[in-house]
Protein backbone atom coordinates (compact mmCIF):
# COMPACT_ATOMS: atom_id res chain seq x y z
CA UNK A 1 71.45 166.26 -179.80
CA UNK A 2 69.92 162.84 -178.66
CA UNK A 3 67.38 162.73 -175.83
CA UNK A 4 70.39 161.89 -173.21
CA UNK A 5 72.62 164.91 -174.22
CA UNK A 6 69.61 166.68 -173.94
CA UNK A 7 69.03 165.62 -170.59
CA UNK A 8 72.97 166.04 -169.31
CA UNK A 9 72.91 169.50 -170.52
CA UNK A 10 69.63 170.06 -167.34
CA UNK A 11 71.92 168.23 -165.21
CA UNK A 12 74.73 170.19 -165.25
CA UNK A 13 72.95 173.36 -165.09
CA UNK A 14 71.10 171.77 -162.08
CA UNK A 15 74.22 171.00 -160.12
CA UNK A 16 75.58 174.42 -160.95
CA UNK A 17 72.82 175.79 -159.43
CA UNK A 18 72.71 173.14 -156.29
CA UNK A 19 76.66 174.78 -155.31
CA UNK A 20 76.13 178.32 -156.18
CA UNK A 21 72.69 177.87 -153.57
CA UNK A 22 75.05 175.55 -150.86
CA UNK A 23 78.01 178.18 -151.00
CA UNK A 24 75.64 181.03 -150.77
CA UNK A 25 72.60 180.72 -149.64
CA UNK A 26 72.55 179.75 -145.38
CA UNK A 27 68.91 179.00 -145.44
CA UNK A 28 69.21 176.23 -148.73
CA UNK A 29 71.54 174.49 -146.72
CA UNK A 30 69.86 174.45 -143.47
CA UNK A 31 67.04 172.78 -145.00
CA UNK A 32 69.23 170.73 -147.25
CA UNK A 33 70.77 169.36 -144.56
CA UNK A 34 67.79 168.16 -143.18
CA UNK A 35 66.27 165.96 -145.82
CA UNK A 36 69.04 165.13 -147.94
CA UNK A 37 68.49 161.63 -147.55
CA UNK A 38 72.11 160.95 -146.14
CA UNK A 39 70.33 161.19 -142.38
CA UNK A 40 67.23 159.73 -143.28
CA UNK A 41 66.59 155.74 -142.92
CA UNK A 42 62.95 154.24 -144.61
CA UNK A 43 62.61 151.27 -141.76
CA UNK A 44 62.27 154.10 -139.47
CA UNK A 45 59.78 155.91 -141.07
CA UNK A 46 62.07 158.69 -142.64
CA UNK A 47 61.90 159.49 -146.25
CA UNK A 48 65.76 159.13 -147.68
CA UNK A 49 65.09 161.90 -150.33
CA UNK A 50 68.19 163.25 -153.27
CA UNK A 51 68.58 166.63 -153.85
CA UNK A 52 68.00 166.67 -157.51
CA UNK A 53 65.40 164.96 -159.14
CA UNK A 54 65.71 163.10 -162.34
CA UNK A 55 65.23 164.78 -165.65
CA UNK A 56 63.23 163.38 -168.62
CA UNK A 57 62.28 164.46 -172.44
CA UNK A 58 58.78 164.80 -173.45
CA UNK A 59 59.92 162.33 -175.87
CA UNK A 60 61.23 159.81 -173.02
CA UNK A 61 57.64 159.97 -171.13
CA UNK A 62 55.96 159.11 -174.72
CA UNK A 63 58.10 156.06 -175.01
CA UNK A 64 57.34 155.04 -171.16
CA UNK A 65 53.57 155.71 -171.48
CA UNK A 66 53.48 153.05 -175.00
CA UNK A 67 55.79 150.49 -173.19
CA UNK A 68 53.91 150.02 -169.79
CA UNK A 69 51.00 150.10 -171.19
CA UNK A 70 51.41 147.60 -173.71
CA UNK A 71 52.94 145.76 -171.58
CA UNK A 72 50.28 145.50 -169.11
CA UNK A 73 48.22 144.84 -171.93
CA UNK A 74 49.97 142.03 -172.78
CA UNK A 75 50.61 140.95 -168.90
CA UNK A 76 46.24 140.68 -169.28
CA UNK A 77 46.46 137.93 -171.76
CA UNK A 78 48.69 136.02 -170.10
CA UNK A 79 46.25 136.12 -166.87
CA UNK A 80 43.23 135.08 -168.95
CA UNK A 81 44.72 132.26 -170.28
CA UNK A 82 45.61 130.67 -167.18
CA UNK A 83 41.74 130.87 -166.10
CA UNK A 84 40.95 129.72 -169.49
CA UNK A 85 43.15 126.14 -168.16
CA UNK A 86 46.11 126.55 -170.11
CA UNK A 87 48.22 124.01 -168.54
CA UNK A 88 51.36 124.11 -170.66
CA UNK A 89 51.54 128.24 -169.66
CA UNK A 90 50.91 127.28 -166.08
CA UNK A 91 53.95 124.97 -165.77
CA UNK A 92 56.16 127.14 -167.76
CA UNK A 93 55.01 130.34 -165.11
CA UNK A 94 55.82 127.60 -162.20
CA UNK A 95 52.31 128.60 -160.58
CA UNK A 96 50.57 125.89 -158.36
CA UNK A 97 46.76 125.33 -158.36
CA UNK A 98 46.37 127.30 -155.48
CA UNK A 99 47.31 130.04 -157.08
CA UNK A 100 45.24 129.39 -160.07
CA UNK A 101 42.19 129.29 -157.63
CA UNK A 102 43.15 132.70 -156.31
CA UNK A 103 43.32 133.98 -159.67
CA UNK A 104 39.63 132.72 -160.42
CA UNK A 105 38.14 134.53 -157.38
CA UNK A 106 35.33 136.88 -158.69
CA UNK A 107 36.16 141.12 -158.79
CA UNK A 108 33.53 143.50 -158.47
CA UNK A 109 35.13 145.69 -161.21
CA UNK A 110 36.86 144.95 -164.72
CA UNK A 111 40.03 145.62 -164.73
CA UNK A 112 42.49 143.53 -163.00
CA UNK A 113 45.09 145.64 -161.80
CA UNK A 114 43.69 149.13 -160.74
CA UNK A 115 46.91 150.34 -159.64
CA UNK A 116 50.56 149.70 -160.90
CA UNK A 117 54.09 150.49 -160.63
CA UNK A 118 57.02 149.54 -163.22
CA UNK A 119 60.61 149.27 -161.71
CA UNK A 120 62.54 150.17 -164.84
CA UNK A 121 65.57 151.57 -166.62
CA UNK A 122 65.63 154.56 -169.28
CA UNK A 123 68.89 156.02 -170.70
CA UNK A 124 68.38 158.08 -174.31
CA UNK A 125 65.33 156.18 -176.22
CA UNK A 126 66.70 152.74 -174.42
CA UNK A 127 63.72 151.81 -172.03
CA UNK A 128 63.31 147.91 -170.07
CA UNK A 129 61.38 147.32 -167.29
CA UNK A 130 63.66 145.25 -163.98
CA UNK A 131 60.05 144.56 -162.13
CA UNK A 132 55.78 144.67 -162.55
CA UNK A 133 54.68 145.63 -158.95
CA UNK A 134 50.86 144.51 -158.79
CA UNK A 135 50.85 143.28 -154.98
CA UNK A 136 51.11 146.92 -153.37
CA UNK A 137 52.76 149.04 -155.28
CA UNK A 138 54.30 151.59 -152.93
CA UNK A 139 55.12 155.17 -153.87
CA UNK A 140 51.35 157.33 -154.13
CA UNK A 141 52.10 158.40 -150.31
CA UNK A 142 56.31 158.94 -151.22
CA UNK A 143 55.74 160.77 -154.09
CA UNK A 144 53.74 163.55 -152.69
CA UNK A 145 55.48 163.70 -149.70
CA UNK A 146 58.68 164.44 -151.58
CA UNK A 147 56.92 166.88 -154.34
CA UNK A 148 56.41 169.17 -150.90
CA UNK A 149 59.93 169.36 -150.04
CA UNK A 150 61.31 169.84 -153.75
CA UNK A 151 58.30 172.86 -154.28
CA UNK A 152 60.49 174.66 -151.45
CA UNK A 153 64.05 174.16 -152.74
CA UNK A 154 65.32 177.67 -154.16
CA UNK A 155 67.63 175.18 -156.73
CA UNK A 156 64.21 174.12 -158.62
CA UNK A 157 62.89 177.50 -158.70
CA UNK A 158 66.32 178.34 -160.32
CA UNK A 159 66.32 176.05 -162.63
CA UNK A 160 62.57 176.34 -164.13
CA UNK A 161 63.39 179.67 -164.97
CA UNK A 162 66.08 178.49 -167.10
CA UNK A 163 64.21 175.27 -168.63
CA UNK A 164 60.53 174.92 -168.81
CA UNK A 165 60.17 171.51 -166.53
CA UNK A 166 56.89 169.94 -165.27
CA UNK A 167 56.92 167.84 -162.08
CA UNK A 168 55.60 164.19 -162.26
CA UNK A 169 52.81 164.75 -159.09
CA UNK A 170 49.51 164.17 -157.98
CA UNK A 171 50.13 160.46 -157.44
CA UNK A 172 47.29 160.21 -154.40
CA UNK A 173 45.12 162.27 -156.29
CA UNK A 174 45.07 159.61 -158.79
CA UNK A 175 44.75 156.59 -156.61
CA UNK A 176 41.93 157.90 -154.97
CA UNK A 177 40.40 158.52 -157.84
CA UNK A 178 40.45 154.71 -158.83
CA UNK A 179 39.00 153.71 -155.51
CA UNK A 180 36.05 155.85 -155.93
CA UNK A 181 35.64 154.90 -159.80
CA UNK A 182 35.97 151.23 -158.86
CA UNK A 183 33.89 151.64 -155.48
CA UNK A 184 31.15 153.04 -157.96
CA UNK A 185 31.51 150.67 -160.72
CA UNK A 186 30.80 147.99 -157.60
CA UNK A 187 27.49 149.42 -157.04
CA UNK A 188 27.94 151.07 -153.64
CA UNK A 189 25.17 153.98 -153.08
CA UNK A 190 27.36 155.56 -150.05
CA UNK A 191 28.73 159.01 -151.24
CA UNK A 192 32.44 158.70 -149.65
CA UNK A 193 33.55 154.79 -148.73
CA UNK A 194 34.56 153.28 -145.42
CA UNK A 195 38.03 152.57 -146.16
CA UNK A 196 40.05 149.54 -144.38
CA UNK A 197 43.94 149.73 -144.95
CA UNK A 198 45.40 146.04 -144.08
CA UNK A 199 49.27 145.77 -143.24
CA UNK A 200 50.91 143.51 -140.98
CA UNK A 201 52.04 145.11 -137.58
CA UNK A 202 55.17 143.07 -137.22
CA UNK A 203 56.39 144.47 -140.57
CA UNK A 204 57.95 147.80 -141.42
CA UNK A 205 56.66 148.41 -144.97
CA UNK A 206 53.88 151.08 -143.33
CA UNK A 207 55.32 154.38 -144.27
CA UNK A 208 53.28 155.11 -148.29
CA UNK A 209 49.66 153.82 -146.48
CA UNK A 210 50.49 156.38 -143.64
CA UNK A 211 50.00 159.37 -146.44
CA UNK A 212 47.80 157.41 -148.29
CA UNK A 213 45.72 157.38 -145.32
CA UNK A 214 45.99 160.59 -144.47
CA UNK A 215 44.93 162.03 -148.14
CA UNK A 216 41.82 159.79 -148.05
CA UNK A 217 40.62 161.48 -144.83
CA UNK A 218 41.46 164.89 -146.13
CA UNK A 219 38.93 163.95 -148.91
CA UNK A 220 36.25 163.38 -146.65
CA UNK A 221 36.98 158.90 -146.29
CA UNK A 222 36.21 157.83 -142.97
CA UNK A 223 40.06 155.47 -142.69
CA UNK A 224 41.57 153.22 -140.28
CA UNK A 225 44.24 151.28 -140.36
CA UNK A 226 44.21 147.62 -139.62
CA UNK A 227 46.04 144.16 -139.19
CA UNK A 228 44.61 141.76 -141.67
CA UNK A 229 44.53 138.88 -138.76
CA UNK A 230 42.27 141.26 -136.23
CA UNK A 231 39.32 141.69 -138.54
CA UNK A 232 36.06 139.30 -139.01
CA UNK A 233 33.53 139.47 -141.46
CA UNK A 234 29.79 140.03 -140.65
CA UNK A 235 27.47 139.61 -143.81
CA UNK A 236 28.59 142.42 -146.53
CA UNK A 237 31.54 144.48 -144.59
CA UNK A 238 34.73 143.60 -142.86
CA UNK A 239 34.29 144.33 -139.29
CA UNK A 240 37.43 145.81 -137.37
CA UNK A 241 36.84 147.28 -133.07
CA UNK A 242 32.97 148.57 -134.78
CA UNK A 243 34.29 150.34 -137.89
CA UNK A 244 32.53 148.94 -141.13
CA UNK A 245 34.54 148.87 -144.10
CA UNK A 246 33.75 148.12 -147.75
CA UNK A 247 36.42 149.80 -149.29
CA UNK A 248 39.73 147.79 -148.73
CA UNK A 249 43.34 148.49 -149.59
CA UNK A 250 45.50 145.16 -149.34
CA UNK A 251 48.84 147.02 -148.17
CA UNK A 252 50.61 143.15 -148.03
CA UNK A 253 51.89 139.88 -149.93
CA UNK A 254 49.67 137.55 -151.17
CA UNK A 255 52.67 134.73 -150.17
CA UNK A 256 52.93 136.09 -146.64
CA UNK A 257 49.14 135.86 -146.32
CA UNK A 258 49.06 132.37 -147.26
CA UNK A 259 51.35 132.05 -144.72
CA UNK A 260 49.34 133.03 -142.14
CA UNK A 261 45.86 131.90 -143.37
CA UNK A 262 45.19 130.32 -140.40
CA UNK A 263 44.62 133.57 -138.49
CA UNK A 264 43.15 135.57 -141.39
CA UNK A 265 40.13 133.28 -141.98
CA UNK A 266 37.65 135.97 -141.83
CA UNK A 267 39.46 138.07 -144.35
CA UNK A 268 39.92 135.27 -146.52
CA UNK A 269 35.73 134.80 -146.21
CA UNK A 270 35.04 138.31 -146.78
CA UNK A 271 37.29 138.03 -150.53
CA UNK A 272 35.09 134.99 -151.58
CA UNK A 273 32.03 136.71 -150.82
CA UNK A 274 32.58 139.33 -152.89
CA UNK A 275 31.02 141.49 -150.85
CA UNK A 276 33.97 143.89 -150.46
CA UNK A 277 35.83 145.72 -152.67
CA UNK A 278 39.64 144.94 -152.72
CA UNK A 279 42.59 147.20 -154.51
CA UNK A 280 44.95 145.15 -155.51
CA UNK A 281 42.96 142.12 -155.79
CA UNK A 282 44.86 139.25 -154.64
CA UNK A 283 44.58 137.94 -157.93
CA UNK A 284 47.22 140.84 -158.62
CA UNK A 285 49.04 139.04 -156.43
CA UNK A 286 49.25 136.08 -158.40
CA UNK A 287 50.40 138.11 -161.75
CA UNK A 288 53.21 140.02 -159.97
CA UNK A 289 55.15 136.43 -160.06
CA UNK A 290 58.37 137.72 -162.29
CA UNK A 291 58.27 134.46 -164.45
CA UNK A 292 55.07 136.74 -166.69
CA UNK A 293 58.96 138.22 -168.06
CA UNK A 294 59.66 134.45 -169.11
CA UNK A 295 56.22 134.44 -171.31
CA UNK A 296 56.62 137.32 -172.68
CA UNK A 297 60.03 136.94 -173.91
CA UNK A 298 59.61 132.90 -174.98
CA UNK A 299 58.71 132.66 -179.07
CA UNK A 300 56.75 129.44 -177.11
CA UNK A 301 53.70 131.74 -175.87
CA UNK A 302 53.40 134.23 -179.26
CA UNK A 303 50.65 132.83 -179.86
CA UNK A 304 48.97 134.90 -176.85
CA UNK A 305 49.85 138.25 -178.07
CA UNK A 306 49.14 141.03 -180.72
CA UNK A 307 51.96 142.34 -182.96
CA UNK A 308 52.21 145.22 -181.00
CA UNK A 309 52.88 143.37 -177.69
CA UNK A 310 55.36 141.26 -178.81
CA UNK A 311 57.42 144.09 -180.41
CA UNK A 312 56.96 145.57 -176.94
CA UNK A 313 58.50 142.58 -174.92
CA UNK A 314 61.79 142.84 -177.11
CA UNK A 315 62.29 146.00 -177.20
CA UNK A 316 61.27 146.47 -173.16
CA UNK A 317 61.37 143.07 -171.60
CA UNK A 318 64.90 141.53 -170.53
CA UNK A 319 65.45 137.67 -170.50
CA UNK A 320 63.66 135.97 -168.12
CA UNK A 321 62.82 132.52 -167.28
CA UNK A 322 62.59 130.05 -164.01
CA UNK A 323 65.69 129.38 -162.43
CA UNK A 324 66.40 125.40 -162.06
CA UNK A 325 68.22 122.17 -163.04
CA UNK A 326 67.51 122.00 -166.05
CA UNK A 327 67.71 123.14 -169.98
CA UNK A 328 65.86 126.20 -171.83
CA UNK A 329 66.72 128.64 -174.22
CA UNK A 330 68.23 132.49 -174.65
CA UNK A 331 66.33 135.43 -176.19
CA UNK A 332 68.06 134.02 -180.03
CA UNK A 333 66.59 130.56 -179.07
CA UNK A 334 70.06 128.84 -178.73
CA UNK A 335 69.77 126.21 -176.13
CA UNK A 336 71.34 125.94 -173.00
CA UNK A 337 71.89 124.19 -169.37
CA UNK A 338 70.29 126.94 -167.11
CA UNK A 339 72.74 126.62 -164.16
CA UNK A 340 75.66 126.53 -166.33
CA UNK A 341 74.76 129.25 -167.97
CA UNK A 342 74.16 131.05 -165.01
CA UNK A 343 77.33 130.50 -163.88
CA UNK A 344 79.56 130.99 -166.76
CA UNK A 345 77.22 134.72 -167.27
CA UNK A 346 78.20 135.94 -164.44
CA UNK A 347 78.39 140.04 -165.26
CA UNK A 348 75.34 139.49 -167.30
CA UNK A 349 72.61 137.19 -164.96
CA UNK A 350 70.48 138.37 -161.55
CA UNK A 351 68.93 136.06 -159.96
CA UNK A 352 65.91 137.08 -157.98
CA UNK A 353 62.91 135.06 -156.39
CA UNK A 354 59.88 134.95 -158.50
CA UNK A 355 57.38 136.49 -155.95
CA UNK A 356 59.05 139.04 -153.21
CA UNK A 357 59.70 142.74 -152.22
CA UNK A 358 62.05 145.27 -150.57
CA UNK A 359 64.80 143.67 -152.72
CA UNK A 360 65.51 140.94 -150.60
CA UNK A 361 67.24 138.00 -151.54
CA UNK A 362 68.02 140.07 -155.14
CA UNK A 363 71.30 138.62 -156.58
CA UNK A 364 73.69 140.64 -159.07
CA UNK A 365 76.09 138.86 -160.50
CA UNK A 366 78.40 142.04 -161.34
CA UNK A 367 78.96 142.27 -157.64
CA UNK A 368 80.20 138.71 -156.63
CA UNK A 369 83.81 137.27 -157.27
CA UNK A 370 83.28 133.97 -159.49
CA UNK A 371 83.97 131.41 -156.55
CA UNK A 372 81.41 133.50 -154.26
CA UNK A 373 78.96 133.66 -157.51
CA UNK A 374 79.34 129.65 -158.24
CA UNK A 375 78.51 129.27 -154.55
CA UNK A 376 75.68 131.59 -154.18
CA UNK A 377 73.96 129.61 -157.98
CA UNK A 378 74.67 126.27 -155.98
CA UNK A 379 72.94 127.61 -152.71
CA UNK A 380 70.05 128.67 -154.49
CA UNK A 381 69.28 125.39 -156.61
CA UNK A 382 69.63 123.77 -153.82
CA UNK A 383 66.73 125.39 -151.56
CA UNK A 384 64.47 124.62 -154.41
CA UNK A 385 62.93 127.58 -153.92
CA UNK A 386 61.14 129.23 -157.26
CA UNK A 387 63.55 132.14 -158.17
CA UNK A 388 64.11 133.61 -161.67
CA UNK A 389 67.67 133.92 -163.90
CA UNK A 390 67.23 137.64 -165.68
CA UNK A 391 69.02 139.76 -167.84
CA UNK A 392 71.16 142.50 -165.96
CA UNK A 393 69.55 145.55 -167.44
CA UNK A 394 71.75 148.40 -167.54
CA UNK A 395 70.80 151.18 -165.22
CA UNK A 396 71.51 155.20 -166.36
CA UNK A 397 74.36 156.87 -163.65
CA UNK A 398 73.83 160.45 -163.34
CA UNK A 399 76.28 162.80 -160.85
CA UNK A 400 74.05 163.64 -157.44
CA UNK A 401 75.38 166.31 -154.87
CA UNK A 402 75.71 165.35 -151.49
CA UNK A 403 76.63 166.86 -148.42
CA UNK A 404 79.69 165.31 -146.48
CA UNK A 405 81.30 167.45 -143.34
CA UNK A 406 79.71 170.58 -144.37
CA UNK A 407 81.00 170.46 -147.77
CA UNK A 408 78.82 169.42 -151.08
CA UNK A 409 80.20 166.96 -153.30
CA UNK A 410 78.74 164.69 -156.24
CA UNK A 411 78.88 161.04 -156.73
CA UNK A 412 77.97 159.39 -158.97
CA UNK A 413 74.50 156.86 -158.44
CA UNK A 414 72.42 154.57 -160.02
CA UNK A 415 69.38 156.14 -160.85
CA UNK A 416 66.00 153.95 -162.20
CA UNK A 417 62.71 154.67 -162.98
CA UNK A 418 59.32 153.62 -161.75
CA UNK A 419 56.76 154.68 -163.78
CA UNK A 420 52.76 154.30 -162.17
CA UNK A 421 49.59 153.50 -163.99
CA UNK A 422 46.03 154.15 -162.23
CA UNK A 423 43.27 152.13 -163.88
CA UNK A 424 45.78 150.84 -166.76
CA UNK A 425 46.70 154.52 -167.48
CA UNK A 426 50.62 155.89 -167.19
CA UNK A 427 50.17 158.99 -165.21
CA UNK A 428 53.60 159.70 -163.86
CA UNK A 429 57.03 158.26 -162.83
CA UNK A 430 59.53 159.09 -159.93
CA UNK A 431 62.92 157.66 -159.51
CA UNK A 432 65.31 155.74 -156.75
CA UNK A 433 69.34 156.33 -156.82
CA UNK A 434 71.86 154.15 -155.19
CA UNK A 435 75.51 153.59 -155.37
CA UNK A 436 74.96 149.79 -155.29
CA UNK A 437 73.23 147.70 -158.28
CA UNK A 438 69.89 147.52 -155.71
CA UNK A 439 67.90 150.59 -155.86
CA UNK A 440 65.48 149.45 -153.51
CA UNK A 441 64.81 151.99 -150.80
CA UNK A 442 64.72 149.02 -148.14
CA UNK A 443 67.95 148.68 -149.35
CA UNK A 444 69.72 151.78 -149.24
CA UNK A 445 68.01 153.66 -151.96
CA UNK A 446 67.37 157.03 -151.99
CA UNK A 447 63.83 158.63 -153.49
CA UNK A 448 63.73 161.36 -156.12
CA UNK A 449 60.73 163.31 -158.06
CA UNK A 450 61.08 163.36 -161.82
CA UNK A 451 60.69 166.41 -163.55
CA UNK A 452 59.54 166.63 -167.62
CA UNK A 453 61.51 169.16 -169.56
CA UNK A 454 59.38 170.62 -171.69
């Protein structure tokens, strides 16, 4: 029995359970019914939740915990030679000297990326990573939140006494535990940190720094919430209506804050000082850009990388490189005309920008007709805008049970998974279903806990 067979054989005990509890059991379904996801819509600040988790081997989680964190690994190479001045990498990554200048800025602690999350796909031993999130990688506050409402569903209690299973949890116990490792490892005396959470108040994405602000409270953080373009800088804190912060988490883009550096000049004087401690840096920022995928799987760049890394990137690391007019190579090295190839791979190419989030502007090929695929390639060449061509990955469908006119049904979804690291470290995953090829919960994906069976 291979890990997957394994893993269908929980499944279908799971969803046995899930309709025996719906057709018997008034109280399941009144709270079923309530967070099922199928009411629930992110943008508003609702949590679109399944109603089984996702299911994983001990032996899956050993093969995600070596990937990412090779990978990341790997990902800090790359990063050090571009301060280093290595041009020929820069141009390849399509990064302008801004960006190099950004990546340059001084940390007050080592490691580069204190908090991560993969975007990935894992059916049997098969594992590849879609997307590194290094800007703000959302899901501490999500997972949490959703671990309370699975703890209360009478299905999971079923099942664990059937299969021994483990819940992936404690991701806010883990971030905070960065913060005050990398708030110490800055030099700050102050027992508990003034913390400073910066979003945007004309965007939506505020729902994960909500909890996350409301955990670091709980644990004794004085925490306020903030937009990045009302606070000024006085000497050695960020300033923001009296509070004094010297803790900051960047909850925000680096390429919408260049945007709007006009009206965030004291925030941008407060990250040069170094003077404040900021999780992500934006330097994270920088090495989010999904053409890293391109270096790592280009024979060009080998040179950069152990062994072990580079085994990593093919086994893990799908096809990437810029998208544009012009020629390159496949994973074999056989040459070819990028938007020709791109056009004639239709089933097998996404095209994605380089730098975003919420899944906007994501492209699957599988989900266009040719003529409306030719035209969507053409459109994007011609905004000259820096996107990447990838590899379609494929992503594991499992059979989820839904509620529909007071009946439960299962369809089948999509289901990923998005394994975090705190302070390089994998520490656990959750999971996003959709019936679509996005998973994206700004784009109608649903959010699931993952559960080890042990």
């Amino acid at each position: 029995m291979n890990e997957q067979e394994k893993i269908e054989k929980v499944n279908l005990q799971y969803n046995q359970i899930i309709l025996n509890e719906f057709l018997k059991n008034k109280k399941f379904v009144q709270y079923a019914d309530n967070f099922s996801g199928e009411k629930s819509n992110i943008q508003e600040g609702f949590l679109p939740t399944t109603l089984k988790p996702r299911f994983n081997t001990r032996k899956q989680e050993y093969i995600v915990k070596n990937a990412v964190e090779t990978i990341i690994s790997g990902l800090k190479k790359i990063e050090k030679a571009l301060i280093k001045g290595d041009i020929k990498l820069k141009i390849f990554m399509g990064l302008n000297n801004k960006e190099i200048e950004i990546l340059k800025i001084p940390r007050k602690y080592k490691n580069p990326y204190p908090w991560i999350r993969f975007d990935a796909a894992l059916i049997d031993k098969m594992f590849k990573i879609i997307e590194i999130n290094l800007n703000f990688p959302g899901g501490p506050g999500a997972v949490d939140e959703i671990g309370e409402k699975f703890s209360k569903l009478s299905s999971i209690k079923k099942i664990s006494l059937i299969t021994k299973i483990k819940l992936n949890k404690g991701a806010n116990h883990h971030l905070f535990r960065v913060f005050m490792d990398y708030y110490k490892e800055a030099g700050f005396k102050k027992a508990k940190p003034n913390l400073l959470i910066l979003r945007w108040s004309d965007y939506d994405v505020t729902m994960d720094s909500d909890s996350i602000a409301k955990y670091f409270i709980k644990k004794g953080c004085n925490t306020v919430i903030a937009d990045p373009r009302d606070v000024t800088f006085d000497k050695d804190c960020l300033k923001y209506k009296g509070f004094k912060a010297n803790l900051v988490l960047k909850w925000f883009d680096l390429d919408i804050l260049l945007e709007r550096q006009k009206t965030c000049v004291e925030l941008m004087k407060a990250i040069k000082s170094e003077k404040i401690v900021i999780i992500n840096p934006l330097s994270a920022s920088v090495m989010a850009t999904k053409s890293s995928f391109a270096v790592m799987t280009s024979k060009e760049f080998g040179y950069l990388f152990s062994n072990k890394e580079k085994r990593a990137f093919r086994r893990h690391v799908p096809w990437t490189r810029l998208f544009f007019e012009g020629n390159s190579d496949t994973s074999t090295g056989k040459k070819i005309e990028l938007v020709k190839y791109a056009k004639l791979n239709r089933d097998r190419i996404i095209l994605k920008p380089a730098v975003g989030t919420c899944g906007k502007n994501v492209f699957v090929g599988a989900a266009y007709s040719q003529d409306k695929w030719i035209s969507t390639v053409n459109k994007i060449i011609s905004q000259k805008k820096r996107y990447i061509i990838q590899e379609r990955v494929q992503i594991l469908q499992e059979f989820f049970p839904a509620i529909r006119g007071g009946n439960m049904i299962f369809e089948k979804r999509r289901i990923d998974i998005l394994p975090m690291l705190f302070d390089g470290k994998y520490r656990l995953s959750w999971s996003r279903c959709a019936y679509g090829y996005i998973l994206n919960g700004y784009q109608g994906g649903i959010f699931g806990l993952n559960y080890t069976v042990l």
